[in-house]
N, C-alpha and C. Protein backbone atom coordinates (compact mmCIF):
# COMPACT_ATOMS: atom_id res chain seq x y z
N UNK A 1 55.34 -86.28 -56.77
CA UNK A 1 54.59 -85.33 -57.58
C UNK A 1 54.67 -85.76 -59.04
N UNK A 2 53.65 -85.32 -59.67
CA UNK A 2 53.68 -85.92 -61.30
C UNK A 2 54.52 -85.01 -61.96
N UNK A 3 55.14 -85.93 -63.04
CA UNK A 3 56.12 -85.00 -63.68
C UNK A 3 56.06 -84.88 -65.03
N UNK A 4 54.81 -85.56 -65.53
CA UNK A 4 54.64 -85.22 -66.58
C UNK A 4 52.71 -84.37 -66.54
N UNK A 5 52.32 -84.02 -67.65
CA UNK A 5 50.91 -83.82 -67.68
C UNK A 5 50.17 -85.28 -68.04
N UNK A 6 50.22 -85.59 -68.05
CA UNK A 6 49.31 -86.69 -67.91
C UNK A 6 49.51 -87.91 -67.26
N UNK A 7 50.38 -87.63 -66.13
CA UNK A 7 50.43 -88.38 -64.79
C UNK A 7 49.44 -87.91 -64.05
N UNK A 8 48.84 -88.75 -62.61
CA UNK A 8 48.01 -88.40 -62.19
C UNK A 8 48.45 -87.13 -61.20
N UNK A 9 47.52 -86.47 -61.08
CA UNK A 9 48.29 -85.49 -59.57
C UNK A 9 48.47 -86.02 -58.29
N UNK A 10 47.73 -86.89 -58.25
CA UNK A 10 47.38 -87.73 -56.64
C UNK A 10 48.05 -89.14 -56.81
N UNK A 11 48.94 -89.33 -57.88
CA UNK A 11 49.07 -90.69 -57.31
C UNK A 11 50.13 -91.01 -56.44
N UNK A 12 50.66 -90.22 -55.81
CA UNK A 12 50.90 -90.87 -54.54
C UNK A 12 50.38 -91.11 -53.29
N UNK A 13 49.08 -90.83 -53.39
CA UNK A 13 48.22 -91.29 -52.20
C UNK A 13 47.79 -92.59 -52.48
N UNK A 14 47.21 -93.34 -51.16
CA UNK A 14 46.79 -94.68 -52.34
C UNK A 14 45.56 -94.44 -52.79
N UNK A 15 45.21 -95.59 -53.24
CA UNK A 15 43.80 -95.59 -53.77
C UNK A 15 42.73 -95.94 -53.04
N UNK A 16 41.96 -95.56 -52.63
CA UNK A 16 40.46 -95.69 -52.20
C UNK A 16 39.67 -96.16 -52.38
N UNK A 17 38.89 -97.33 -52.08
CA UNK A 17 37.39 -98.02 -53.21
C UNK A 17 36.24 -97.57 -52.89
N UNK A 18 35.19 -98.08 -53.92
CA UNK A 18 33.88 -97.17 -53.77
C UNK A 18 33.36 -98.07 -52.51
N UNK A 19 33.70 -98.62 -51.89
CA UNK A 19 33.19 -99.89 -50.96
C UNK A 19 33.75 -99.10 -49.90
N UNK A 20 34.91 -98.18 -49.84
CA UNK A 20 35.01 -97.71 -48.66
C UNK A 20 34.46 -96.44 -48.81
N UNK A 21 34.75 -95.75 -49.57
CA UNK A 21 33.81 -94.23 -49.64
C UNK A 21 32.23 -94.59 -49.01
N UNK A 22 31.05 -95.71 -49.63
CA UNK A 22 30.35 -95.97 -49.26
C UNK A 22 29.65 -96.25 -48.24
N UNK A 23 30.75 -96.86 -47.25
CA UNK A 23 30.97 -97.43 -45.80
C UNK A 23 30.87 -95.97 -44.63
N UNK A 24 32.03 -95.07 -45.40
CA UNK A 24 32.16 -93.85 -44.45
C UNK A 24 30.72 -93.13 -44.73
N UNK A 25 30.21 -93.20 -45.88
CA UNK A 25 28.85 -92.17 -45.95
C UNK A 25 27.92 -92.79 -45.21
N UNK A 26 27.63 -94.35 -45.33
CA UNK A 26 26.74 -94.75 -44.57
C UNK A 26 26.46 -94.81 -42.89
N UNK A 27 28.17 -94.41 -42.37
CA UNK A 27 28.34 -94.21 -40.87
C UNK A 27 27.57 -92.59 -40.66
N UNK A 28 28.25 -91.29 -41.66
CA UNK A 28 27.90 -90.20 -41.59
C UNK A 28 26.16 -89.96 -41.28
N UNK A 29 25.52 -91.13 -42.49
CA UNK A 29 24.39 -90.78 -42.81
C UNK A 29 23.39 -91.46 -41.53
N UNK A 30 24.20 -91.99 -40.07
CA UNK A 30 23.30 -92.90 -39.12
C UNK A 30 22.16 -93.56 -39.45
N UNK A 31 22.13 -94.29 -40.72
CA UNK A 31 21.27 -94.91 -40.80
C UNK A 31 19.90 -94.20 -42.24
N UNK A 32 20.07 -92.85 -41.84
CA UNK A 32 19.30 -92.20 -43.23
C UNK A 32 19.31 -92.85 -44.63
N UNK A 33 18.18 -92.84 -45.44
CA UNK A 33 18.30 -93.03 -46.85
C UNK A 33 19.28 -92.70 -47.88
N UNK A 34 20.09 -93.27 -48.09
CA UNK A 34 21.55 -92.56 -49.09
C UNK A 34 20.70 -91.99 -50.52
N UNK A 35 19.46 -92.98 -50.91
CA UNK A 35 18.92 -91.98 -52.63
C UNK A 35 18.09 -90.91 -52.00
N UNK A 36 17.29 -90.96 -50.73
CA UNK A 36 16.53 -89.45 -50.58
C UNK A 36 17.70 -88.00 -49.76
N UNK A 37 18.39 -88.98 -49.53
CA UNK A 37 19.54 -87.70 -48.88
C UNK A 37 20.46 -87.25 -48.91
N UNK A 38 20.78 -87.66 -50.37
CA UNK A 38 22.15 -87.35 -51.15
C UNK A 38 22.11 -87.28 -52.51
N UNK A 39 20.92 -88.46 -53.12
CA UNK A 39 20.82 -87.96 -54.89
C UNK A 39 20.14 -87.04 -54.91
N UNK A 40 19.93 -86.11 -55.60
CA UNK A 40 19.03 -85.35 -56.36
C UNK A 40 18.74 -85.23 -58.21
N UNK A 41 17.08 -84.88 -58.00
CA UNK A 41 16.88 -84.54 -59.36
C UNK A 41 17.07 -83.32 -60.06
N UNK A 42 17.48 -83.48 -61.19
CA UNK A 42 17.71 -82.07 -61.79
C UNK A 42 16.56 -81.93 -62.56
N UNK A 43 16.27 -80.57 -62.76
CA UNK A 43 15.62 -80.25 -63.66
C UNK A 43 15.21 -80.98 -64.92
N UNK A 44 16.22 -81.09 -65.61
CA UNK A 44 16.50 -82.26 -66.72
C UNK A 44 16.06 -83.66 -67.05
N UNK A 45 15.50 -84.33 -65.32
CA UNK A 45 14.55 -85.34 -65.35
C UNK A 45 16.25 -86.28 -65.33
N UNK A 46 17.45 -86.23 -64.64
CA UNK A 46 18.35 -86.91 -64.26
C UNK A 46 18.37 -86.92 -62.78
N UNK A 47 19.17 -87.79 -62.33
CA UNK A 47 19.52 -88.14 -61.02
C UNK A 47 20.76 -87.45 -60.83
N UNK A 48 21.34 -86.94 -60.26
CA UNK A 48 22.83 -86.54 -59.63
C UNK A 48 23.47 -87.26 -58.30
N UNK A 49 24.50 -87.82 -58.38
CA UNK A 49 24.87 -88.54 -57.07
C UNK A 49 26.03 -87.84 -56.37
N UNK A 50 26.31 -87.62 -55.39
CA UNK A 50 27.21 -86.72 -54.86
C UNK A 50 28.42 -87.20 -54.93
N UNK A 51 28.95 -88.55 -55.37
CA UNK A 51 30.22 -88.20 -56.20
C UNK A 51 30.32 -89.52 -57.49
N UNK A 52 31.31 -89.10 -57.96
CA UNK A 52 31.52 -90.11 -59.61
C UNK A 52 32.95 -90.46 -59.41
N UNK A 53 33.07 -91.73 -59.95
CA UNK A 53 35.01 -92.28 -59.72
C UNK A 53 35.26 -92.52 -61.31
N UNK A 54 36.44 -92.91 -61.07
CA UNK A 54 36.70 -93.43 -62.44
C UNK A 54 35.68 -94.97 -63.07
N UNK A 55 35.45 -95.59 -62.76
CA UNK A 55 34.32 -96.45 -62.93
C UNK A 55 32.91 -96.11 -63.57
N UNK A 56 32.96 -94.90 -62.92
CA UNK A 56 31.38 -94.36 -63.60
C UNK A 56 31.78 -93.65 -64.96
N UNK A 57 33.16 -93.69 -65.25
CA UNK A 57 33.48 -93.18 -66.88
C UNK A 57 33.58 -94.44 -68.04
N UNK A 58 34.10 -95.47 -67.31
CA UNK A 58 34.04 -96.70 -68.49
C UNK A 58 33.32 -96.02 -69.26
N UNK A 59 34.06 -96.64 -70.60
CA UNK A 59 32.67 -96.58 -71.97
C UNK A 59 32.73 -95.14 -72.50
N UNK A 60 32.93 -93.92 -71.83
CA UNK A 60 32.51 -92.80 -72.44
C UNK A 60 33.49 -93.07 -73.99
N UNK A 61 32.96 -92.41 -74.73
CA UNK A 61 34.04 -92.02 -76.16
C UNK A 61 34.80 -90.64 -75.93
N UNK A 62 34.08 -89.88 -75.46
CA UNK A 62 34.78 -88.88 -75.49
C UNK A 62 35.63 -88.22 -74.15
N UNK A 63 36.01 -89.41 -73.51
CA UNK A 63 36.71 -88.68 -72.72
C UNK A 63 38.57 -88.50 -72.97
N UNK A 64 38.91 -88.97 -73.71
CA UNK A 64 40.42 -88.31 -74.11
C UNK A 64 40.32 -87.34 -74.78
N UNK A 65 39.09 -86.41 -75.41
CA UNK A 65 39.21 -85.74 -76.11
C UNK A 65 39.77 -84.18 -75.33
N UNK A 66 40.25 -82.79 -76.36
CA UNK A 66 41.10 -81.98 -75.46
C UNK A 66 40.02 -80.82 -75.84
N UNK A 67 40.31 -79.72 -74.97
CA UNK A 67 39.69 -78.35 -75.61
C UNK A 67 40.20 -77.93 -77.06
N UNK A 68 39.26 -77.49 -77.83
CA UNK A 68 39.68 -77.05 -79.40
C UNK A 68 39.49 -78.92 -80.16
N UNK A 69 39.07 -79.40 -79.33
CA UNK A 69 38.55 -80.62 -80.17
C UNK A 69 37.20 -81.32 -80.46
N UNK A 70 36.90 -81.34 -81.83
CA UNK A 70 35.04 -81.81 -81.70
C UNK A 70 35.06 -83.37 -80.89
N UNK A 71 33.91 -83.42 -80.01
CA UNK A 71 32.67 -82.24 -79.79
C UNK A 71 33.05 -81.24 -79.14
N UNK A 72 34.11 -80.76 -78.84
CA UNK A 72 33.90 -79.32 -78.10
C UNK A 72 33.39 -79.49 -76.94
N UNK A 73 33.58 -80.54 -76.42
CA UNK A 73 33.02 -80.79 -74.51
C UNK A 73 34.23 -80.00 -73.97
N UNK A 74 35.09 -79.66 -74.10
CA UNK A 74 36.16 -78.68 -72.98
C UNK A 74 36.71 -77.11 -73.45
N UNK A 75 35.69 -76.89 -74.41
CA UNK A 75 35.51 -75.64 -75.17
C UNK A 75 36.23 -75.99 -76.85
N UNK A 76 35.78 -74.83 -77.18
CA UNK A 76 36.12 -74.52 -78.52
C UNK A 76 37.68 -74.01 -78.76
N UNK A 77 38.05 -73.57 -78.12
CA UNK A 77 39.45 -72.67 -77.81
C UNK A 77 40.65 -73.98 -77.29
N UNK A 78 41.42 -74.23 -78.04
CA UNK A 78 42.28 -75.10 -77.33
C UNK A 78 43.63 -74.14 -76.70
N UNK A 79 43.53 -73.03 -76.64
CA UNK A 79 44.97 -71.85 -76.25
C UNK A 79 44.50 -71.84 -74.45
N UNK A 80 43.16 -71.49 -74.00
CA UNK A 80 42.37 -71.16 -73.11
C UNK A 80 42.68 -69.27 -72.65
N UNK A 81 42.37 -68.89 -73.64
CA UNK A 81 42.33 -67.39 -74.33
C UNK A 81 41.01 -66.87 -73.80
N UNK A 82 40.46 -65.93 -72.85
CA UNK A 82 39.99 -65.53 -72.47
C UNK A 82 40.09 -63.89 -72.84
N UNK A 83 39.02 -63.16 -73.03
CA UNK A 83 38.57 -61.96 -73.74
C UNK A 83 37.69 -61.43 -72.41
N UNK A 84 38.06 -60.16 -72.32
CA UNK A 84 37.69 -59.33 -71.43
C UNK A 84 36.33 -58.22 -71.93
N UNK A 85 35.40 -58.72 -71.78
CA UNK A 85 33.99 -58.17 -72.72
C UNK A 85 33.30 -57.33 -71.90
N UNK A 86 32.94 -55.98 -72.08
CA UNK A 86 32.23 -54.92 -72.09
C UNK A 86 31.23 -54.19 -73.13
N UNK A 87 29.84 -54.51 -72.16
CA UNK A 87 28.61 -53.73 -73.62
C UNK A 87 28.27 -52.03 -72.96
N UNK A 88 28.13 -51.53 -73.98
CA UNK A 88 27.88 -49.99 -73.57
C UNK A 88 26.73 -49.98 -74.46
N UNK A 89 25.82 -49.20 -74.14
CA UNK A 89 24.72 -48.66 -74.68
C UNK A 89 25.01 -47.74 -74.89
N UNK A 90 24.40 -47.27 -76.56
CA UNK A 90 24.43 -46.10 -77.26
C UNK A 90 23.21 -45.44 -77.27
N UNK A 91 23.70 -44.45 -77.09
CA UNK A 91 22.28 -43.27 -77.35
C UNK A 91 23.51 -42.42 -78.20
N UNK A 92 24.37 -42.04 -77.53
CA UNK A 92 24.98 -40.33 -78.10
C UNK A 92 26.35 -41.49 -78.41
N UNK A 93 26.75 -41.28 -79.70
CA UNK A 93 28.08 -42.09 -80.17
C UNK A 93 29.13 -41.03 -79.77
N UNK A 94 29.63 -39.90 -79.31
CA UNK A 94 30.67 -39.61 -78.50
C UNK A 94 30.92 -40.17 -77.06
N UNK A 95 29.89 -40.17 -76.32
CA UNK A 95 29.66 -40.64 -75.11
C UNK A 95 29.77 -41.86 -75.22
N UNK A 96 29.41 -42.78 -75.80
CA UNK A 96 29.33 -43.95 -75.93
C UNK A 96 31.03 -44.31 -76.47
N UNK A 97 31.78 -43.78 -77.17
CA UNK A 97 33.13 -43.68 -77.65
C UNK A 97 34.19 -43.32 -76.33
N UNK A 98 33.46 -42.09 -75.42
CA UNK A 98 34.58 -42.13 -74.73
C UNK A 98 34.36 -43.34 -73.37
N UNK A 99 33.27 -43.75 -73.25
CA UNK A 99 33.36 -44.82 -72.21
C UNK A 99 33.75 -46.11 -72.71
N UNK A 100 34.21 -46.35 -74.30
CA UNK A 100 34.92 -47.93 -74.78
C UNK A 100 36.11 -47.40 -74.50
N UNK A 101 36.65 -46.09 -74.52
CA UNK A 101 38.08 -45.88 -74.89
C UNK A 101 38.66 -45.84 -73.00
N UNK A 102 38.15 -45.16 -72.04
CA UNK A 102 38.37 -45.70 -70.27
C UNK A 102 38.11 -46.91 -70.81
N UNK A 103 37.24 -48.08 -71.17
CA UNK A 103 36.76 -49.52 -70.60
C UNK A 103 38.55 -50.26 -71.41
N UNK A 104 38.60 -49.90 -72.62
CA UNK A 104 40.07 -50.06 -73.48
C UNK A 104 40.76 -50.09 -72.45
N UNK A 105 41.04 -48.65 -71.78
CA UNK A 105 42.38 -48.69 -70.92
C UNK A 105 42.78 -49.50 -69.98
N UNK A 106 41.20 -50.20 -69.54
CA UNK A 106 41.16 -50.27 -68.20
C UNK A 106 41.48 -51.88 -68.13
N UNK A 107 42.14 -52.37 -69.74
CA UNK A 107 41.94 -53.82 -69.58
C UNK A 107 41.40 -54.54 -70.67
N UNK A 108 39.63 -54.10 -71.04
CA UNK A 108 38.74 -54.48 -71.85
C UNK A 108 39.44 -55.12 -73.19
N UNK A 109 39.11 -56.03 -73.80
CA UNK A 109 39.41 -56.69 -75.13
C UNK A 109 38.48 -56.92 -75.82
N UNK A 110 37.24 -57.03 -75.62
CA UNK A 110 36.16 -57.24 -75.95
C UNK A 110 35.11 -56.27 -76.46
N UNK A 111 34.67 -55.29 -77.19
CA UNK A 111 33.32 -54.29 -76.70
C UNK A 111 31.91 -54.63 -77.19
N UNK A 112 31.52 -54.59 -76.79
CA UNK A 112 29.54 -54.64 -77.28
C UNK A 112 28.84 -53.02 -77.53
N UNK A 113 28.71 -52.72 -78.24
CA UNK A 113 27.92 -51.35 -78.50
C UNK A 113 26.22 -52.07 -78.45
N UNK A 114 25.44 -51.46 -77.64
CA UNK A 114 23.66 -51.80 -77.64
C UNK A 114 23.33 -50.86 -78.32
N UNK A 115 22.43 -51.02 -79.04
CA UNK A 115 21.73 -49.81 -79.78
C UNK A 115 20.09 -50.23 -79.71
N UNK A 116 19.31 -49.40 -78.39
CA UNK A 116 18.31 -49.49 -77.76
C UNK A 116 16.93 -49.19 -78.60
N UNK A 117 17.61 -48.05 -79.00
CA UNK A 117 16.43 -47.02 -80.08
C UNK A 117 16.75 -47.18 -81.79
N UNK A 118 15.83 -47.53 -82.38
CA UNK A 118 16.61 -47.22 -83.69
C UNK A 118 16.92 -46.14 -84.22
N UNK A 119 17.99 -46.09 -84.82
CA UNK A 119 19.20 -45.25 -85.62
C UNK A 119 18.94 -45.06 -86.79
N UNK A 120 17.94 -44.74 -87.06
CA UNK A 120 17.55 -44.58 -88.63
C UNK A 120 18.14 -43.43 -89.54
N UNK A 121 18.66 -42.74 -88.41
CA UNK A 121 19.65 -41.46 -89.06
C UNK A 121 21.50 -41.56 -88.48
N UNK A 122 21.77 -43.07 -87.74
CA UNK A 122 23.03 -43.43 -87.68
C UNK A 122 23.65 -43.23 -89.10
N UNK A 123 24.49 -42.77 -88.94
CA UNK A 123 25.61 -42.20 -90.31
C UNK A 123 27.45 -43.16 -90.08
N UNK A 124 27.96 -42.45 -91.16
CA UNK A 124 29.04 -43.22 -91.44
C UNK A 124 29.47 -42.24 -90.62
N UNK A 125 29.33 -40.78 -90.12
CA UNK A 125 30.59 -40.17 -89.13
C UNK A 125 29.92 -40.05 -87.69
N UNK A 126 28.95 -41.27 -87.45
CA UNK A 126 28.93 -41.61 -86.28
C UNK A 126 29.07 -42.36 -85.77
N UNK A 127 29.07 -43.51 -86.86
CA UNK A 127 29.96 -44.27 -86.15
C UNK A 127 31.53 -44.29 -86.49
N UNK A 128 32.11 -43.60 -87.67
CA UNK A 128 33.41 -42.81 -86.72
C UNK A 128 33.72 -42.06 -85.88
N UNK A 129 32.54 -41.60 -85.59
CA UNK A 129 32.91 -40.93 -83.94
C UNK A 129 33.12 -42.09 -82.33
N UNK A 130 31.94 -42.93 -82.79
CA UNK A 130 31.70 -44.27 -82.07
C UNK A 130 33.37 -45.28 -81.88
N UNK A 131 33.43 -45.22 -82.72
CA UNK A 131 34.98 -45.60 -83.03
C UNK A 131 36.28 -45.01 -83.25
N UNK A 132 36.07 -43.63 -83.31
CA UNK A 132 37.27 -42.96 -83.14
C UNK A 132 38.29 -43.62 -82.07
N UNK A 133 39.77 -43.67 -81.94
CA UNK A 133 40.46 -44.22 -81.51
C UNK A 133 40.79 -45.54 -81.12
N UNK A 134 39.42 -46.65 -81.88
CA UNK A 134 39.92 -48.00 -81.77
C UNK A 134 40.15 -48.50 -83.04
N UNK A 135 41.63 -49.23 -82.55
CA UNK A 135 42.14 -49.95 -83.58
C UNK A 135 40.97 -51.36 -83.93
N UNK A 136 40.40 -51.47 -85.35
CA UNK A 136 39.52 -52.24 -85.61
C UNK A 136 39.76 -53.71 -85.24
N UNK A 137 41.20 -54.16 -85.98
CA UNK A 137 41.88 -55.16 -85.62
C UNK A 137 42.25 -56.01 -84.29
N UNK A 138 42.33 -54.67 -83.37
CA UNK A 138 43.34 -55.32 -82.19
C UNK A 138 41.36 -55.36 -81.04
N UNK A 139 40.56 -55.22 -81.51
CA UNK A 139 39.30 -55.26 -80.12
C UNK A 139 38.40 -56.26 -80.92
N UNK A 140 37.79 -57.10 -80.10
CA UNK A 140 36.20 -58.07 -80.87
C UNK A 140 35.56 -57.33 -80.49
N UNK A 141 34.77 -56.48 -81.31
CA UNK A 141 33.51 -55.69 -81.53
C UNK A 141 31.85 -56.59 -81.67
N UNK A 142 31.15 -55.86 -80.87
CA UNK A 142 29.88 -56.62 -80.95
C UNK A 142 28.62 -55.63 -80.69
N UNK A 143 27.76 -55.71 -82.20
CA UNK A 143 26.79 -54.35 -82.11
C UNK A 143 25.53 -55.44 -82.10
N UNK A 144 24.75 -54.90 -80.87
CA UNK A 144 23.00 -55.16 -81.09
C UNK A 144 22.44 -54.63 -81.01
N UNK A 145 20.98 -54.74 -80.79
CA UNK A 145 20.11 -54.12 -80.55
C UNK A 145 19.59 -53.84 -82.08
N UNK A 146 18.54 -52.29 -82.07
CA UNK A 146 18.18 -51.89 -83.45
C UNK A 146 19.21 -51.13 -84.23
N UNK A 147 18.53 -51.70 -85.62
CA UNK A 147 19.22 -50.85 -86.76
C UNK A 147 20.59 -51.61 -86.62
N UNK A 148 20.73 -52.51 -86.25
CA UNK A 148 22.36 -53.22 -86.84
C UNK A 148 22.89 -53.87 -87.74
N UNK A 149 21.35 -54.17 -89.06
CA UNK A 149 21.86 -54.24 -90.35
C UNK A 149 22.37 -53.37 -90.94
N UNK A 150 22.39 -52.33 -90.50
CA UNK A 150 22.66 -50.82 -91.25
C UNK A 150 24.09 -50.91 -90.65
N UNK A 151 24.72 -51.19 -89.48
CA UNK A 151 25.42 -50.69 -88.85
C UNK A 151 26.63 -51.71 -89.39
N UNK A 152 26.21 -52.73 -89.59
CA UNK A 152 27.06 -53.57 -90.61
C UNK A 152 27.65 -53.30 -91.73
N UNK A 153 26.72 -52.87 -92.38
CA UNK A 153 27.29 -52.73 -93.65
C UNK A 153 28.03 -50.84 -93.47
N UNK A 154 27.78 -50.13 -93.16
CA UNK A 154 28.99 -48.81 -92.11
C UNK A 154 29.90 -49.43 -91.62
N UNK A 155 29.73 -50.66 -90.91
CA UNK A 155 31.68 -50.90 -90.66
C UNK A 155 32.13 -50.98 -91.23
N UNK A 156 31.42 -52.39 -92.41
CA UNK A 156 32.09 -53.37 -93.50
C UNK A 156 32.70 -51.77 -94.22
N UNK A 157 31.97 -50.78 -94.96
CA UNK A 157 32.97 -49.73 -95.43
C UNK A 157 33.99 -49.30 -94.83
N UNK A 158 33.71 -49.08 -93.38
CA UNK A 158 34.74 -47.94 -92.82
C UNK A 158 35.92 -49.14 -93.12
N UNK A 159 36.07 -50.13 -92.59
CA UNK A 159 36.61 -51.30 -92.59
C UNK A 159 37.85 -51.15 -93.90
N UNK A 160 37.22 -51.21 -95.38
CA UNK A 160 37.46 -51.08 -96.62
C UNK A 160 38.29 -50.10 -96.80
N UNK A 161 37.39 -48.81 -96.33
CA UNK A 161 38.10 -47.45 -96.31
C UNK A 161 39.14 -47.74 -95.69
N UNK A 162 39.24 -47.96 -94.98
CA UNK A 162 40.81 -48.09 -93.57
C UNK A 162 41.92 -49.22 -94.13
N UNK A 163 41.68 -49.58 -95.32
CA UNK A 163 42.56 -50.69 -95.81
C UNK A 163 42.43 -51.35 -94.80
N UNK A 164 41.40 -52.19 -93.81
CA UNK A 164 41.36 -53.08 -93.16
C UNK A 164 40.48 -54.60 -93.72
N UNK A 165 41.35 -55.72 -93.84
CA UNK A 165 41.18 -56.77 -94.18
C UNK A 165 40.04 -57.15 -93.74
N UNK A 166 38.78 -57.61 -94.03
CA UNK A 166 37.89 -58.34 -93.61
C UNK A 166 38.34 -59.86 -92.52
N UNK A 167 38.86 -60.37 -92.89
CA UNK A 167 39.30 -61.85 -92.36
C UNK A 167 40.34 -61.02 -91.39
N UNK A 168 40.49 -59.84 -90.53
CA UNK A 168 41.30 -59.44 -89.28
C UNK A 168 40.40 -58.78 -88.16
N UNK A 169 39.24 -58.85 -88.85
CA UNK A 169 37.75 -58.48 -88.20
C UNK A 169 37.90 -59.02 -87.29
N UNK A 170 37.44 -58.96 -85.85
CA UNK A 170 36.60 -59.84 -85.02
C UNK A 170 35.36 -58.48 -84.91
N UNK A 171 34.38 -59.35 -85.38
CA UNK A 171 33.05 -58.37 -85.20
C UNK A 171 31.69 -59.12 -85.33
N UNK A 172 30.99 -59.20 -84.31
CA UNK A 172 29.79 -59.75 -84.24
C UNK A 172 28.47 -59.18 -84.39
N UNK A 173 27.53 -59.38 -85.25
CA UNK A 173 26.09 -58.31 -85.35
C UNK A 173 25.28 -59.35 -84.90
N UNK A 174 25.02 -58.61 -84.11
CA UNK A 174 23.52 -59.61 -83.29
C UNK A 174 22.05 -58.70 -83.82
N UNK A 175 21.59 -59.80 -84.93
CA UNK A 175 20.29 -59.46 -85.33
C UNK A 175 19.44 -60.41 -85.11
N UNK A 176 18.71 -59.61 -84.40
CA UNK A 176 17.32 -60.57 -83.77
C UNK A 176 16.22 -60.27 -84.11
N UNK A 177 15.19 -61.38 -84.93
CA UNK A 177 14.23 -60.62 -85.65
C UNK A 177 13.36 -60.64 -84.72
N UNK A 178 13.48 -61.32 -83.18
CA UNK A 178 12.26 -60.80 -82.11
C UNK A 178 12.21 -59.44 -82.01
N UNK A 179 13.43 -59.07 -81.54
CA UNK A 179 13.25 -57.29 -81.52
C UNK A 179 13.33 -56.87 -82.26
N UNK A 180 13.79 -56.87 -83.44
CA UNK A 180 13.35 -56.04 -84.90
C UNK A 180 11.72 -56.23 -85.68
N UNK A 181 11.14 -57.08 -85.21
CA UNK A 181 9.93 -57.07 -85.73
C UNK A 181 8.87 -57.48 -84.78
N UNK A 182 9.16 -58.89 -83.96
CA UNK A 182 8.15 -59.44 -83.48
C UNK A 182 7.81 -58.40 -82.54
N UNK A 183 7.99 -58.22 -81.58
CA UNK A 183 8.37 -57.29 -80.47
C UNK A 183 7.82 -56.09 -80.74
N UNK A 184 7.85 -55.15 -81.67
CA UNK A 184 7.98 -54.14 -82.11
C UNK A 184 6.49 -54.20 -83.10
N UNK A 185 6.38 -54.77 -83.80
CA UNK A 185 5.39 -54.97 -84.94
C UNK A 185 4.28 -56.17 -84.97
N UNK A 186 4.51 -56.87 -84.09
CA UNK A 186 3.47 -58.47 -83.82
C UNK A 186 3.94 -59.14 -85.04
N UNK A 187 4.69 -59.29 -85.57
CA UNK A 187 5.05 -59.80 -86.86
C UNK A 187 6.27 -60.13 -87.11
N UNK A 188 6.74 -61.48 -87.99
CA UNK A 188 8.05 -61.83 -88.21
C UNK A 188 8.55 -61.10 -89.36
N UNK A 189 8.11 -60.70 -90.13
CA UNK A 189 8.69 -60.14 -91.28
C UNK A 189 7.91 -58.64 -91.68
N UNK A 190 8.80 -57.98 -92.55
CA UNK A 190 8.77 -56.38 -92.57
C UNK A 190 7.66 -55.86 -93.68
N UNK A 191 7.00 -56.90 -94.08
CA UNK A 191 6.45 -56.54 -95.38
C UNK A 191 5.02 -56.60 -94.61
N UNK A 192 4.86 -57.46 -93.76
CA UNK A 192 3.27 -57.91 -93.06
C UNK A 192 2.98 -56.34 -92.63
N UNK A 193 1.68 -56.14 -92.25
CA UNK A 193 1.00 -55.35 -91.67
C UNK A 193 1.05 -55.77 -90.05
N UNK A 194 1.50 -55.53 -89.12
CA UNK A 194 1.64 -55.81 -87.21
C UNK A 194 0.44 -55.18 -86.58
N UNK A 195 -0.36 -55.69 -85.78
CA UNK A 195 -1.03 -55.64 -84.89
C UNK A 195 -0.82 -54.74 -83.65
């Protein structure tokens, strides 16, 4: 067994060549076409072959690279920290408050608030009601939908108010000017007249 991480896991089996892998598929395949009955095309306008060895990596550059390392081929996160994400749709910010605060208990690390309809009369004590009982700091918060420029700058205060540090935020505003304008108005921007 390997005893370090970057021993192989298998090397005590022996090694295998592509000359014999090849041999056994071609018995399996009685004689069938190995490119019409085993490659496929992807979407992408590539070939896929049903398997790859170390040989078919020669050359890459980036294959010693780790997670949390650019390019970011094995993620962005080098800890492998996983966040437990839940979106609730808002209509009524109590209701919508007490189903983050069960989703909280239940595990959740993550929340998404949707905001379907615009909020043009969303206030600063609704969304402290919306937020009553979460610690700002300890959940990644994530508001979309309409009216979430507004809803931004209501955290960024409550935030202030709460002696809470900006840079302890995790908080994401998803503004999309398809649904804030295109969608809504035939138009990219707020000043045009929409169709």
């Amino acid at each position: 067994m390997a005893t370090t991480n970057r021993e192989k896991l298998f090397a005590e089996f022996p090694e295998v060549s592509t000359e014999t892998w090849e041999a056994a598929i071609a018995v399996d395949l009685k004689g069938a076409d190995y490119e019409r009955k085993l490659v496929w095309r992807t979407t992408e306008g590539f070939n896929l072959r049903p398997y790859y060895r170390a040989e078919n990596l020669e050359g890459l550059k980036t294959l010693g690279t780790q997670a949390g390392e650019f390019p970011y081929l094995r993620g962005v996160s080098g800890d492998n920290s996983w966040l437990t994400h839940q979106t609730i749709s808002v209509s009524c910010p109590k209701a919508a408050n007490e189903a983050a605060l069960k989703m909280l208990n239940a595990g959740v690390d993550s929340l998404g608030f949707c905001f379907c309809k615009a909020e043009a009369e969303f206030t600063a004590e609704d969304l402290d009601t919306l937020l009553a009982g979460i610690v700002l700091p300890a959940v990644e918060l994530t508001f979309c939908g309409k009216g979430v420029a507004k809803i931004a700058s209501l955290l960024l205060a409550k935030a202030e108010k709460e002696g809470v540090a900006k840079e302890d935020l995790r908080v994401n505003f998803c503004i999309d000017p398809i649904i804030k304008h295109l969608s809504e108005k035939g138009n990219w921007c707020e000043e045009c007249e929409g169709g």
